[in-house]
Protein backbone atom coordinates (compact mmCIF):
# COMPACT_ATOMS: atom_id res chain seq x y z
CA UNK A 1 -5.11 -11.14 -7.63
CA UNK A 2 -6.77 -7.86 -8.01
CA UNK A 3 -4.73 -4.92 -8.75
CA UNK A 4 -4.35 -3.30 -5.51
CA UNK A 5 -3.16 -6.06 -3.70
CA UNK A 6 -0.67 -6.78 -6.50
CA UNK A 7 0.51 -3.04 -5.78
CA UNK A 8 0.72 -3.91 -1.93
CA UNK A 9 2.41 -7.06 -2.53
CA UNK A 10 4.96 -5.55 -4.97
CA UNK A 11 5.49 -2.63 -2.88
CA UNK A 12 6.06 -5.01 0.46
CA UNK A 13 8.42 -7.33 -1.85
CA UNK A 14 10.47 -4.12 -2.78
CA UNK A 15 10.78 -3.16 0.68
CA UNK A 16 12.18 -6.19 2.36
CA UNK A 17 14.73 -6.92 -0.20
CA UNK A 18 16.40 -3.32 0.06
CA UNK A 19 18.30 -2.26 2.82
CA UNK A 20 18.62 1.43 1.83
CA UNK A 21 16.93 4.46 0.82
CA UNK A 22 17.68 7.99 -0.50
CA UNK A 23 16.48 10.24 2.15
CA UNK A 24 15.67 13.89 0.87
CA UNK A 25 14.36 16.59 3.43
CA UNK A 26 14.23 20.27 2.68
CA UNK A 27 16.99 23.21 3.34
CA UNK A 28 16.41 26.75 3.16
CA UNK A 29 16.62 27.17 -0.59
CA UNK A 30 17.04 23.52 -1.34
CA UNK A 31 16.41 19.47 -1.20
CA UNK A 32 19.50 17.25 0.72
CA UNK A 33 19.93 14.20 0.60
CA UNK A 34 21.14 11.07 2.19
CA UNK A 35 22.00 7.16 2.02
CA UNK A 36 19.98 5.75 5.02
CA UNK A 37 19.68 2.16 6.35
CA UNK A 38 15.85 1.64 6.89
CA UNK A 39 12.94 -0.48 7.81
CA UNK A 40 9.44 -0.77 7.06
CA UNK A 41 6.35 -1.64 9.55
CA UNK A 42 4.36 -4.51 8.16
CA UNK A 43 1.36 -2.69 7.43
CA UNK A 44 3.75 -0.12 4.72
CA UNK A 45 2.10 2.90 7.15
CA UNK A 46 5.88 3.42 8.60
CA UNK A 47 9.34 3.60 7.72
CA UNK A 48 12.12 3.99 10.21
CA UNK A 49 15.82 4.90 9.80
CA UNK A 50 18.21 6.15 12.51
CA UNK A 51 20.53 9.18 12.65
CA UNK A 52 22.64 11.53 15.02
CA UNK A 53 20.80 14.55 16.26
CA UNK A 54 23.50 16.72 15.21
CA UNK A 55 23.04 15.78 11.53
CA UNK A 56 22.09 17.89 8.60
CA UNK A 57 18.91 15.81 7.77
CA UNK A 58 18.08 15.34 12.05
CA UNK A 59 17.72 19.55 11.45
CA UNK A 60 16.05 19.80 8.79
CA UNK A 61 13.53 17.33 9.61
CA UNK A 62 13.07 19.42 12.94
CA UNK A 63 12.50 22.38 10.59
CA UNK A 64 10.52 20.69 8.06
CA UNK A 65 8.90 17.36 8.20
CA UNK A 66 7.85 16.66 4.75
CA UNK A 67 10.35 14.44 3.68
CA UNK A 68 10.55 11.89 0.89
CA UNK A 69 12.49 8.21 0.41
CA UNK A 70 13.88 6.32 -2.64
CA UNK A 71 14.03 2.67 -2.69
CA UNK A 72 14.77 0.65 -5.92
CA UNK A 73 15.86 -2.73 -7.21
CA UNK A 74 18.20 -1.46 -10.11
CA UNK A 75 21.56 -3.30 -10.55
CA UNK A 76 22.88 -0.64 -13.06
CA UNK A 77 22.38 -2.61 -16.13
CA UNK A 78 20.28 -1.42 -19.69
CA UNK A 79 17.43 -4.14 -18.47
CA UNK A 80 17.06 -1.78 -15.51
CA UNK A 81 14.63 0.28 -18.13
CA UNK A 82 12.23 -2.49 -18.06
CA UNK A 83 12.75 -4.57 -15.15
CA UNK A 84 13.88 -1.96 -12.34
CA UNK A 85 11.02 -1.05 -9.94
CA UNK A 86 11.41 2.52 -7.88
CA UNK A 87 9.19 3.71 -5.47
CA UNK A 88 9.45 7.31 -4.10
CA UNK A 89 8.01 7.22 -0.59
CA UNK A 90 6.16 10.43 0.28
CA UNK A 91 5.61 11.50 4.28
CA UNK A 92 6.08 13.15 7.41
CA UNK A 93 9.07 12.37 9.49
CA UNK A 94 9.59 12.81 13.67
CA UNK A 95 11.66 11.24 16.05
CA UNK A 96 9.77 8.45 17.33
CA UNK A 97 8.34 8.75 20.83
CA UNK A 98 9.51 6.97 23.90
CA UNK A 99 6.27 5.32 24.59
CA UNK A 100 6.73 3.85 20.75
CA UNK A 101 10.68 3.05 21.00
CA UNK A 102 10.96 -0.42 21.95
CA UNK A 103 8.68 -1.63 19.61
CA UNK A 104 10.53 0.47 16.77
CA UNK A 105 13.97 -0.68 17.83
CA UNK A 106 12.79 -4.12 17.41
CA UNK A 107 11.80 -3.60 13.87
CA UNK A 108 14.34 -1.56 12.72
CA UNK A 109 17.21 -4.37 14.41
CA UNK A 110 15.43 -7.06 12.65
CA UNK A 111 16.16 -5.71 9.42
CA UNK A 112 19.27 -3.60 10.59
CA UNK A 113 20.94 -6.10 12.85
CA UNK A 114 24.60 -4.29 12.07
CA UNK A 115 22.95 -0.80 13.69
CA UNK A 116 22.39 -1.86 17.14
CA UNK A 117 25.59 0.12 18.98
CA UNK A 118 24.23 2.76 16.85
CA UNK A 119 20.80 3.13 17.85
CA UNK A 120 21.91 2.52 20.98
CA UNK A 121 23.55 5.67 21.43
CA UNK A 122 22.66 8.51 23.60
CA UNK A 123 23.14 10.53 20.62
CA UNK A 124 20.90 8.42 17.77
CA UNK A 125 17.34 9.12 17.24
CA UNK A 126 15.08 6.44 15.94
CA UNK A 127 12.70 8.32 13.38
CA UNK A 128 9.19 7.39 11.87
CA UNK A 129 8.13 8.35 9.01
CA UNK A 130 4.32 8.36 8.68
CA UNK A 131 3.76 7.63 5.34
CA UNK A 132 1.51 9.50 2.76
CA UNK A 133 1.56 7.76 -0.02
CA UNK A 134 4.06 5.34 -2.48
CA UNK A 135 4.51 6.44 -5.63
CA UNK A 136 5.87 3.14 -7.97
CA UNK A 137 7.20 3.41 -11.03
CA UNK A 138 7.77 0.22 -12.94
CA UNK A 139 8.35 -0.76 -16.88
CA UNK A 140 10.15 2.60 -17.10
CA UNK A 141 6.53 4.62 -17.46
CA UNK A 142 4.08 2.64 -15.61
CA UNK A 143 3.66 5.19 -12.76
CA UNK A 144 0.34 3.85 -9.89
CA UNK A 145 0.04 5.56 -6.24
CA UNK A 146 -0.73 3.32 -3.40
CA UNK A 147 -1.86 5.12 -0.24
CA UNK A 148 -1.70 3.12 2.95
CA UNK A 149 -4.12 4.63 4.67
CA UNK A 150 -6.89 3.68 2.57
C-alpha cells in the first residue's frame, strides 16, 4: 500500500472510532475551545458537529471561520508516546445550508444516534467544516499532512 493511501486509511480508521473532538475557534484576543460530538463525510473533505446558536463557539465561528479539531486515540497510558495517533484537523466552518441539511443530518445521526432531539431543535445548527488539511502526528514525532482536496 503506497504511502498516501496508508495516510487516508489511517486517518479514516481514526475518525470512525472517535466520537469526539476538541473544537478551537478564535476570540478577540484568544483560542476557545470545546468537547464536540462529530462526524466525518466519507470522502474526509467534511466534518460536522452540532451546537446552539447562542453558544460561544456558534459566535465566534460567525466572526471567524478558521477553526481547527482534535481527534486522538490516547487512553492516558505511557504507551500513548508511541502508540497514540492525533490528528489536528485544519478548516473553515459554516452552518450548513438548507439545501445540504438532510443529507448532513443523516450522517451526523449515523454516527451520533444519541443527538437526534438535539439537532432537531429549532435552536441547533448543523455545521460543516470544509476541511483544509489533516495534520497526523503518530510515534510521538512522526508528523505527515494529508490534504483532501488533492
Amino acid at each position: 500500500m503506497n504511502e498516501a493511501i496508508k495516510l487516508q486509511t489511517d486517518v479514516r480508521t481514526l475518525l470512525a472510532s472517535q466520537r469526539f473532538a476538541v473544537l478551537s475557534t478564535q476570540e478577540k484576543d484568544h483560542p476557545y475551545m470545546n468537547l464536540v460530538a462529530f462526524a466525518e463525510t466519507g470522502d474526509l473533505r467534511t466534518i460536522l458537529f452540532a451546537t446552539t446558536r447562542a453558544t460561544r463557539k456558534y459566535g465566534n465561528i460567525t466572526a471567524n471561520a478558521g477553526v481547527a479539531l482534535l481527534v486522538d486515540n490516547r487512553s492516558n497510558e505511557v504507551a500513548d508516546i508511541r502508540e497514540a495517533m492525533a490528528v489536528t484537523v485544519i478548516g473553515t466552518a459554516c452552518e450548513a445550508s438548507e439545501s445540504l441539511r438532510n443529507s448532513f443530518d443523516r450522517v451526523y445521526l449515523e454516527k451520533q444516534p444519541h443527538m437526534a432531539e438535539f439537532l432537531s431543535s429549532p435552536s441547533t445548527a448543523l455545521i460543516k467544516v470544509d476541511v483544509e488539511s489533516y495534520i497526523v502526528v503518530s510515534r510521538f514525532q512522526n508528523v505527515t499532512i494529508l490534504n483532501p482536496k488533492s
